[in-house]
C-alpha atoms as a PDB file:
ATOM      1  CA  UNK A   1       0.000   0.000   0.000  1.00  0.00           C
ATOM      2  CA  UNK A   2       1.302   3.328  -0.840  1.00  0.00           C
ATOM      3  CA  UNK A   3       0.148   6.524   0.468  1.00  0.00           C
ATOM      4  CA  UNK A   4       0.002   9.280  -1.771  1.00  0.00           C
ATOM      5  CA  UNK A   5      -1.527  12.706  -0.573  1.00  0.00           C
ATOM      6  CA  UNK A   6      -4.042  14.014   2.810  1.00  0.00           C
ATOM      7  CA  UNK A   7      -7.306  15.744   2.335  1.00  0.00           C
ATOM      8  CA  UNK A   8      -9.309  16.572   5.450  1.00  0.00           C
ATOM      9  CA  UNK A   9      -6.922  15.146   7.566  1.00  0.00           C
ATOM     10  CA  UNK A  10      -7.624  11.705   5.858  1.00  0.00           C
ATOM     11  CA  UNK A  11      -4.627  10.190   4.265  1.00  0.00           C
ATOM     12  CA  UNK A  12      -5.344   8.555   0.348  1.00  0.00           C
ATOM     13  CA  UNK A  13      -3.539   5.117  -0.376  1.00  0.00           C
ATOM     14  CA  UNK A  14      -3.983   1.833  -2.349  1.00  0.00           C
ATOM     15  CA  UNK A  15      -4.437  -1.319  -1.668  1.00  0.00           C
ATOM     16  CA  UNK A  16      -4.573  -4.473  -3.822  1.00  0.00           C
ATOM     17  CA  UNK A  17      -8.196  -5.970  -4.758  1.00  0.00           C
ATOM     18  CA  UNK A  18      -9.854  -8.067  -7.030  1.00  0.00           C
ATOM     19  CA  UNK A  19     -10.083  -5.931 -10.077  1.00  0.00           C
ATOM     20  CA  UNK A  20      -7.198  -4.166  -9.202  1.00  0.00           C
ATOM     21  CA  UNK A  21      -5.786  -1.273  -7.069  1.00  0.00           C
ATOM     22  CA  UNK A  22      -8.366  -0.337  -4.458  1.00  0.00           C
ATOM     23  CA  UNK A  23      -8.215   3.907  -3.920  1.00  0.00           C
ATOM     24  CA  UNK A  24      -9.224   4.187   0.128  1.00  0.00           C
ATOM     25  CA  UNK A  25      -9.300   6.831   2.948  1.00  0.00           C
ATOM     26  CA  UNK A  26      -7.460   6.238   5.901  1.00  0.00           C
ATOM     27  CA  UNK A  27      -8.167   7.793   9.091  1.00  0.00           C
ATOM     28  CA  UNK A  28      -5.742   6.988  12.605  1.00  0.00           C
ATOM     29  CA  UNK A  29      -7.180   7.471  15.585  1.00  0.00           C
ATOM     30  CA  UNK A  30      -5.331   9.961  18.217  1.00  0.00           C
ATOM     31  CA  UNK A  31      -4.186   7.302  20.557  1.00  0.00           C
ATOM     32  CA  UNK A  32      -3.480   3.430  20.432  1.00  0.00           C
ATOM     33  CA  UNK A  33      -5.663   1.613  18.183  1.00  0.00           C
ATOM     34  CA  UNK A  34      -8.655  -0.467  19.941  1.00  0.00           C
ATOM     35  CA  UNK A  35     -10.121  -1.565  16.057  1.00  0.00           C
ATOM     36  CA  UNK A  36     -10.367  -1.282  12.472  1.00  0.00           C
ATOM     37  CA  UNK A  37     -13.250  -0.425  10.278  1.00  0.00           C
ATOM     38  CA  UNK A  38     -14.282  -0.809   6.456  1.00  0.00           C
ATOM     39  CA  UNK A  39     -16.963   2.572   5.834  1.00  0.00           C
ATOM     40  CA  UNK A  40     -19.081   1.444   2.358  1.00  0.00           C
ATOM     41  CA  UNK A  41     -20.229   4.344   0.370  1.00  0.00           C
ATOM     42  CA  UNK A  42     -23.061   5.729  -1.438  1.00  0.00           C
ATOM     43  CA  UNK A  43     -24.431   3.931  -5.379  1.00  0.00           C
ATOM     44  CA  UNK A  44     -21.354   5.201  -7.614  1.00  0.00           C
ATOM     45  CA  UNK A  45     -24.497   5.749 -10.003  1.00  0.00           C
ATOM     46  CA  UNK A  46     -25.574   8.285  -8.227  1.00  0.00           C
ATOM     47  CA  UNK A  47     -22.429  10.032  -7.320  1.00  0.00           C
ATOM     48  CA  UNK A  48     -21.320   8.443  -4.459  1.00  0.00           C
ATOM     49  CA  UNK A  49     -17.684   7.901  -3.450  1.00  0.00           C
ATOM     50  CA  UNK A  50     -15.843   8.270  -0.229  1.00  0.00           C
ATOM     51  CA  UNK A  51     -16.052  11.419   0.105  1.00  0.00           C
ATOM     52  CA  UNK A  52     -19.558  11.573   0.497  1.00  0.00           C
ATOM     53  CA  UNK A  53     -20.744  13.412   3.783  1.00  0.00           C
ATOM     54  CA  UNK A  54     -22.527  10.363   5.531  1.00  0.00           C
ATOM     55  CA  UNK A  55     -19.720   7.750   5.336  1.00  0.00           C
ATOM     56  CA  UNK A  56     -17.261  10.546   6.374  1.00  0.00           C
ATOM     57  CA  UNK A  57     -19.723  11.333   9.371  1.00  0.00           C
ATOM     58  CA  UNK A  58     -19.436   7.707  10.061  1.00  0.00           C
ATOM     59  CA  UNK A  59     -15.659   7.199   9.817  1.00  0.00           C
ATOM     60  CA  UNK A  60     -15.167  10.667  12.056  1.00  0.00           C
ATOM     61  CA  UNK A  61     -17.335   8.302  14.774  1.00  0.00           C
ATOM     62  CA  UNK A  62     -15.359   4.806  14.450  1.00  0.00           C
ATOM     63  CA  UNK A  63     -12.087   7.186  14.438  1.00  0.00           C
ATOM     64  CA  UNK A  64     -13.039   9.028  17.636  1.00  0.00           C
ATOM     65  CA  UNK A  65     -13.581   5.693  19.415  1.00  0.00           C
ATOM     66  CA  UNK A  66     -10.252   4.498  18.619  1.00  0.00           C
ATOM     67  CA  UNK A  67     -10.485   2.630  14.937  1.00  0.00           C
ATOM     68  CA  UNK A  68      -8.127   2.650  12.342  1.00  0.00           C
ATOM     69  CA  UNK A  69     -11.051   3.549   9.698  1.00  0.00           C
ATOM     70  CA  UNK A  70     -10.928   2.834   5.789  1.00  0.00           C
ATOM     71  CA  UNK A  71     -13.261   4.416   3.307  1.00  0.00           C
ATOM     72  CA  UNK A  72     -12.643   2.509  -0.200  1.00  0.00           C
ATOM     73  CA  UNK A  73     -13.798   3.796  -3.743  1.00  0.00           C
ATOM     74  CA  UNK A  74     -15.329   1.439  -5.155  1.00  0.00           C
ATOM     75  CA  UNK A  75     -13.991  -0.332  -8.529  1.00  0.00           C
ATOM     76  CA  UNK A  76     -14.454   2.301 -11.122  1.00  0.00           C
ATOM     77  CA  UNK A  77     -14.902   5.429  -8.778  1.00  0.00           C
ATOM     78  CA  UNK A  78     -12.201   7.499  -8.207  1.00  0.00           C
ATOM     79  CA  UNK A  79      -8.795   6.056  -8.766  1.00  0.00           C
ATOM     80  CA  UNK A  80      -9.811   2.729  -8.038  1.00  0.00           C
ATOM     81  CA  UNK A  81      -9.613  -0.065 -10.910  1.00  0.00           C
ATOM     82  CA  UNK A  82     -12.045  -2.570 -12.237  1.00  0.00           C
ATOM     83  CA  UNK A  83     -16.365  -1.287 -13.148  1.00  0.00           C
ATOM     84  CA  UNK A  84     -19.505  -1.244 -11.658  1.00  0.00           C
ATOM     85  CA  UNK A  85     -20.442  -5.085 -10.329  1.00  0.00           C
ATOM     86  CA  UNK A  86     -24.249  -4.544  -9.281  1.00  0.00           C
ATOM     87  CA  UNK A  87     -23.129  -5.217  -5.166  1.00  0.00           C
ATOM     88  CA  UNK A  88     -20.990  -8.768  -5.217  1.00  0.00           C
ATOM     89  CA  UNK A  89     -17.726  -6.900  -6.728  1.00  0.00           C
ATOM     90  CA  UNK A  90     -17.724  -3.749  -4.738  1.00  0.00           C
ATOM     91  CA  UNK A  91     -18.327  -6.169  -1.499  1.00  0.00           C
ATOM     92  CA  UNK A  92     -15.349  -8.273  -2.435  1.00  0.00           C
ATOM     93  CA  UNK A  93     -13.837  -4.365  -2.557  1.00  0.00           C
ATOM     94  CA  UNK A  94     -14.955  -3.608   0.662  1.00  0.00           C
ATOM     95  CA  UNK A  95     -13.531  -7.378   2.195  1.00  0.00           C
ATOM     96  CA  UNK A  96      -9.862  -7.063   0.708  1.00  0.00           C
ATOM     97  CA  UNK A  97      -9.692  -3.902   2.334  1.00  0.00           C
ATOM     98  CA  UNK A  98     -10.900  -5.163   5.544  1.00  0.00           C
ATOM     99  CA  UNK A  99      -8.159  -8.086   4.977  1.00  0.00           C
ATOM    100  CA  UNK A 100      -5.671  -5.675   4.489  1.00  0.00           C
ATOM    101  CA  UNK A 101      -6.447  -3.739   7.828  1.00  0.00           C
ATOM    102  CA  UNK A 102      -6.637  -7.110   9.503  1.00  0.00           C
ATOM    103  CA  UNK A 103      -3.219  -7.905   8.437  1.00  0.00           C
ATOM    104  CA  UNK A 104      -1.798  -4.523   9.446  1.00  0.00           C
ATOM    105  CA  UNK A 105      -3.444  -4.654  12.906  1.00  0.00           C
ATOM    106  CA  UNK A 106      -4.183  -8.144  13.848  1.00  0.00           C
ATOM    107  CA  UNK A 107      -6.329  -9.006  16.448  1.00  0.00           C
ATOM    108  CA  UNK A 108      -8.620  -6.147  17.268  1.00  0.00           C
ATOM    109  CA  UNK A 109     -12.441  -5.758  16.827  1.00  0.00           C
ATOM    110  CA  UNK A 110     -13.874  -5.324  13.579  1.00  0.00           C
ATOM    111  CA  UNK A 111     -16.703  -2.861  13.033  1.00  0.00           C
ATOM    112  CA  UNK A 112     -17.936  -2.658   9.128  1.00  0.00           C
ATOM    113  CA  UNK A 113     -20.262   0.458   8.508  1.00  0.00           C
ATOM    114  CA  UNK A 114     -22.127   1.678   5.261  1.00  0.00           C
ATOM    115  CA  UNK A 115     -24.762   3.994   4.055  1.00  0.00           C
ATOM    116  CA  UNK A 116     -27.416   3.594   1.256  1.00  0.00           C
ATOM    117  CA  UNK A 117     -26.170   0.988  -1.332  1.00  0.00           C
ATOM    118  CA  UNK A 118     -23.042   0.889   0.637  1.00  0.00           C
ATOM    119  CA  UNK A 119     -24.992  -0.548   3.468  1.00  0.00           C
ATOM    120  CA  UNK A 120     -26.440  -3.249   1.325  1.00  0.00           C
ATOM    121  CA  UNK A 121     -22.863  -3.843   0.072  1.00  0.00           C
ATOM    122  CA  UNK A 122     -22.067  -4.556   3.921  1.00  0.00           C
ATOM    123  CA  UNK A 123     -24.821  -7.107   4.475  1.00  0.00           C
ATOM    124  CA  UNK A 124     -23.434  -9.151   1.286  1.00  0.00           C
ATOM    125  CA  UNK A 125     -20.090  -8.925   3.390  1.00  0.00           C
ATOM    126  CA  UNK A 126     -21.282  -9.943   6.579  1.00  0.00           C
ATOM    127  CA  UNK A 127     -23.362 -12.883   5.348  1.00  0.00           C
ATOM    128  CA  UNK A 128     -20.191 -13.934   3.997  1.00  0.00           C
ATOM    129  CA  UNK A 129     -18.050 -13.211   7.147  1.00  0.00           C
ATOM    130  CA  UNK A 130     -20.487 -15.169   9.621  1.00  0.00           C
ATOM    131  CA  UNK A 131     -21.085 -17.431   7.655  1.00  0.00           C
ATOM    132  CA  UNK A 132     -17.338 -18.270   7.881  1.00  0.00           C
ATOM    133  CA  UNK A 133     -17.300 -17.875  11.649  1.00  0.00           C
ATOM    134  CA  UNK A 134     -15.943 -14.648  11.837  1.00  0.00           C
ATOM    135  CA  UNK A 135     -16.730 -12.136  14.511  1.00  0.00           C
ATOM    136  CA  UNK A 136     -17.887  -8.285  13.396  1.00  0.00           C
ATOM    137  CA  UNK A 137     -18.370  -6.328  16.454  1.00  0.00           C
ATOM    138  CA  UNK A 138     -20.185  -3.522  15.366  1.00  0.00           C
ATOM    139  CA  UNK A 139     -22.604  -3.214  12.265  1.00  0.00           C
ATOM    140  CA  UNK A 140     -23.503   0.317  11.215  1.00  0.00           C
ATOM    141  CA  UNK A 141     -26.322   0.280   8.467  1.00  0.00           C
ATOM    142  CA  UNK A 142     -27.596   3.585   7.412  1.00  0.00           C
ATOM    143  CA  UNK A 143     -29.973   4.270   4.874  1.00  0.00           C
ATOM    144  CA  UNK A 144     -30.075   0.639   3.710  1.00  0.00           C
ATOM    145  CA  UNK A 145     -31.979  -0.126   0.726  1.00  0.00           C
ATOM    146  CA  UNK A 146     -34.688  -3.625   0.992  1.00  0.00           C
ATOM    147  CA  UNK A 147     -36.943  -4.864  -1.100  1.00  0.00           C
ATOM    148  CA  UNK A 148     -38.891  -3.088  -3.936  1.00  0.00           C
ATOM    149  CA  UNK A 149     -38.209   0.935  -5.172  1.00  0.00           C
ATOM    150  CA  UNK A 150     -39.334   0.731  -8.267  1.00  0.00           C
ATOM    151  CA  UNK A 151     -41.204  -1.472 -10.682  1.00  0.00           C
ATOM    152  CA  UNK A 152     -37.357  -2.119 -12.262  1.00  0.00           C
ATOM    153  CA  UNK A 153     -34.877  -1.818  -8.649  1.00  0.00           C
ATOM    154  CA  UNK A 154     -35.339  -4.214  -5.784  1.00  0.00           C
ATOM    155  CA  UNK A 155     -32.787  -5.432  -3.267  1.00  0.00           C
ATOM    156  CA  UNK A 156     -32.542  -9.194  -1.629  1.00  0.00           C
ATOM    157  CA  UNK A 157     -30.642  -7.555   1.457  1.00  0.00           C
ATOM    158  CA  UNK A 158     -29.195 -10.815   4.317  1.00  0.00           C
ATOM    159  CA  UNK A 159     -30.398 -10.894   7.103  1.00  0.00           C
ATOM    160  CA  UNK A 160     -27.868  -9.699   9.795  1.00  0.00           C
ATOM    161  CA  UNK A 161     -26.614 -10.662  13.704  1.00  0.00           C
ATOM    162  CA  UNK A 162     -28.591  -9.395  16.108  1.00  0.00           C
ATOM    163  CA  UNK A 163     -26.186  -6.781  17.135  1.00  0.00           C
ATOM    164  CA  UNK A 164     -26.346  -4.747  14.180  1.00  0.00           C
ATOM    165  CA  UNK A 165     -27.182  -1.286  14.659  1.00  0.00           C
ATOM    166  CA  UNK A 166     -29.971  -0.176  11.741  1.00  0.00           C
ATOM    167  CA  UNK A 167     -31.067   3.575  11.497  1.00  0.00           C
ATOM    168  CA  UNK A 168     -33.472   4.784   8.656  1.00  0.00           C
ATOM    169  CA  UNK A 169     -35.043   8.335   7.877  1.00  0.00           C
ATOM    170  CA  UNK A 170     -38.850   8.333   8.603  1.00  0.00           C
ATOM    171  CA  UNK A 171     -39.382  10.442   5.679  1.00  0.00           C
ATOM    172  CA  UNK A 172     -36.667   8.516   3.092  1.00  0.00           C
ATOM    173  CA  UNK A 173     -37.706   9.193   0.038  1.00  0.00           C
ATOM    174  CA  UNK A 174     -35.981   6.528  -1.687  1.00  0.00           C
ATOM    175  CA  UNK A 175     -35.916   3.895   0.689  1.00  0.00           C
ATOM    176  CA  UNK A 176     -39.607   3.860   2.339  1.00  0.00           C
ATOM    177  CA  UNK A 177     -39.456   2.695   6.085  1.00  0.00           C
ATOM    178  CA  UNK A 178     -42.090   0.197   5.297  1.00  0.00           C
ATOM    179  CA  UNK A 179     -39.663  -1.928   3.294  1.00  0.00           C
ATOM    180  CA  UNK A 180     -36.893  -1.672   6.126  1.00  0.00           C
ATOM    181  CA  UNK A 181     -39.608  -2.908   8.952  1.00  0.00           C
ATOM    182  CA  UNK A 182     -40.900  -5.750   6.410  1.00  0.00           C
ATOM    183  CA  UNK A 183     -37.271  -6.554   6.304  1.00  0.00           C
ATOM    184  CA  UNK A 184     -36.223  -6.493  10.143  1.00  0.00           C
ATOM    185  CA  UNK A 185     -39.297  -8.059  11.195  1.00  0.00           C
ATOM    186  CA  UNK A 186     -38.653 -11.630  10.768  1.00  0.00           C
ATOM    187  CA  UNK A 187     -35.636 -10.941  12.351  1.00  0.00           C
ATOM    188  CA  UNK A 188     -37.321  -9.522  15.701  1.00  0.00           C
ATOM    189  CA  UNK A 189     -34.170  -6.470  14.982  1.00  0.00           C
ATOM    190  CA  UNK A 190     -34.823  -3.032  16.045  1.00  0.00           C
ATOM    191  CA  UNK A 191     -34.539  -0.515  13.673  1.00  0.00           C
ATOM    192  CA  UNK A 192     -33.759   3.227  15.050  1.00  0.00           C
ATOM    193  CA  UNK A 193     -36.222   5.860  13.261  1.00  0.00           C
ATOM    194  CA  UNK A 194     -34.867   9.509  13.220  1.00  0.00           C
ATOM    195  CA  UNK A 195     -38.226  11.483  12.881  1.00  0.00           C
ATOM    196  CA  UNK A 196     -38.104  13.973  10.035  1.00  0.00           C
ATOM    197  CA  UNK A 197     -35.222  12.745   8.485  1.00  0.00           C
ATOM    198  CA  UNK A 198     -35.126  12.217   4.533  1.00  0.00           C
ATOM    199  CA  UNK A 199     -32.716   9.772   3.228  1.00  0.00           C
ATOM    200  CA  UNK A 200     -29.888  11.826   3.340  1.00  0.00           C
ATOM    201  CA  UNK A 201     -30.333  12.927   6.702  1.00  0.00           C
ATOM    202  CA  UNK A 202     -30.354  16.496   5.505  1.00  0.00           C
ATOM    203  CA  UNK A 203     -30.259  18.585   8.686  1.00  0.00           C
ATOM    204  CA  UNK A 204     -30.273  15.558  11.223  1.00  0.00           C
ATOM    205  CA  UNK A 205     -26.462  14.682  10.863  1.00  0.00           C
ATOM    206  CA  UNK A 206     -26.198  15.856  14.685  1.00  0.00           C
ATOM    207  CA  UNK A 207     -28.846  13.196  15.535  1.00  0.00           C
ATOM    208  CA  UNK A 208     -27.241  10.684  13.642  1.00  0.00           C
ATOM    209  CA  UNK A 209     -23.655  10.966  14.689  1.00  0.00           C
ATOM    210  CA  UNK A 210     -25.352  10.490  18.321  1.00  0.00           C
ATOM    211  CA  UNK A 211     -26.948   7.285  17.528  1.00  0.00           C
ATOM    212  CA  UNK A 212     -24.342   6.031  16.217  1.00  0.00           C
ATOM    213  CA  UNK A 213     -21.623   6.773  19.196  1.00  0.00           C
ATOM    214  CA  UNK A 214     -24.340   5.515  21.350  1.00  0.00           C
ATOM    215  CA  UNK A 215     -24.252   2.288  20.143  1.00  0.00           C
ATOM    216  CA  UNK A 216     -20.207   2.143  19.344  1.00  0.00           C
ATOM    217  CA  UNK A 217     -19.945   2.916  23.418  1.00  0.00           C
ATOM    218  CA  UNK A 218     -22.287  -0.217  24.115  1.00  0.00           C
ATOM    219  CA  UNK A 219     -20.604  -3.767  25.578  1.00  0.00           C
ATOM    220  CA  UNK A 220     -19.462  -5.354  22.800  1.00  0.00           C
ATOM    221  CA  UNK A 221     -21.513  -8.454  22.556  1.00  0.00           C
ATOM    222  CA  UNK A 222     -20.028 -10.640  19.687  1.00  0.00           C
ATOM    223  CA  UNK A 223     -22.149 -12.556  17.197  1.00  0.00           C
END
C-alpha cells in the first residue's frame, strides 16, 4: 500500500483488490488503536464515493472511538480499478480492504459500517463473514436499501446478527421505512427511526452521529 496525498486530515492510499488497485481513505485514531473499520459508500451511479458526507460522518465516529477507519472507492470510482459489479464486486472491494487492515493490525475488533447501497454492500459482506465464523463487532447500516423501489430496482438484502445497529429516515424518500420494517421483522431487529429525516439525513447529521456513538460505546456483545 502506498500513500500518496491528505485531504481533510484523511490520508489517500492503495491497496490491492480483485479488479485491481483499491483507492481508500485512511483515518488513525489519536491514541493506540482499539479496532479497524471498512466505511461502504453511497451507489457510484448516483455520485457516491468516499467522500460523500454520511460515510465521512461515520468514519469521524469509528475514528473518535479508537479505529483505524478505511473508506474505499469502489472499482471504477475514483482512482480505483475494475467497473460497476451490481453489489458482489464492490463487497469483495470492501472485504480485501478489511483483509488488508486485519493484516496490518491483527487481532482487534472489527466494526464494518455503510450507508445507502453501501450498506447493502455490507450485508453481502457480513453474510459472507459469519457465515465463515468470523466475529464483526459492530454493524452500522444507514440508509439501507430492501426490497422493492421501483417497478425495475429491488434489493434481496441478508439478514444480519442481532447486534447490528440499523437507522433509517422516517421520511426517506428513496428507501420507504415500510420496506426496512418488512425486512427487520422476521428478524425480531430493532430498527432506530430519526423522525423527520429524509434519506440523506439532511439537517439531522447531529442526531445521527449520536446514535451512532451511542451504540459504538455499548458492551461489545459478539455474534
Amino acid at each position: 500500500m502506498s500513500s500518496s496525498f491528505t485531504t481533510s486530515d484523511s490520508s489517500r492510499e492503495f491497496v490491492a483488490g480483485p479488479a485491481g488497485q483499491i483507492e481508500v481513505l485512511l483515518d488513525t485514531p489519536a491514541g493506540a488503536p482499539a479496532g479497524i473499520a471498512v466505511v461502504a459508500h453511497p451507489h457510484p451511479g448516483q455520485g457516491g464515493t468516499a467522500e460523500h458526507k454520511i460515510p465521512q460522518l461515520l468514519a469521524r465516529a469509528l475514528q473518535a472511538h479508537g479505529f483505524v477507519t478505511m473508506r474505499p472507492n469502489y472499482r471504477g470510482v475514483g482512482r480505483s480499478e475494475g467497473q460497476y459489479d451490481g453489489g458482489p464486486g464492490e463487497s469483495a472491494d470492501v472485504e480485501a480492504v478489511l483483509r488488508h487492515l486485519r493484516a496490518a493490525y491483527p487481532g482487534l475488533p472489527v466494526a464494518l459500517a455503510g450507508f445507502s447501497f453501501g450498506a447493502f454492500v455490507q450485508t453481502l459482506l457480513v453474510a459472507r463473514l459469519t457465515g465463515a465464523g468470523e466475529s464483526i463487532a459492530h454493524l452500522i447500516l444507514t440508509g439501507m436499501p430492501a426490497g422493492a423501489l421501483s417497478e425495475t430496482l429491488a434489493y434481496d438484502t441478508p439478514t444480519v446478527p442481532p447486534h447490528a445497529l440499523v437507522v433509517h429516515g422516517e421520511q426517506d424518500e428513496r428507501v420507504p421505512l415500510v420496506n426496512v420494517f418488512d425486512w427487520a421483522r422476521p428478524q425480531v431487529l430493532p430498527v432506530v427511526v430519526l423522525p423527520g429525516a429524509g434519506h440523506f439525513f439532511t439537517g439531522k447529521l447531529p442526531g445521527l452521529r449520536t446514535v451512532v456513538e451511542g451504540y459504538l460505546r455499548r458492551p461489545v456483545l459478539q455474534n
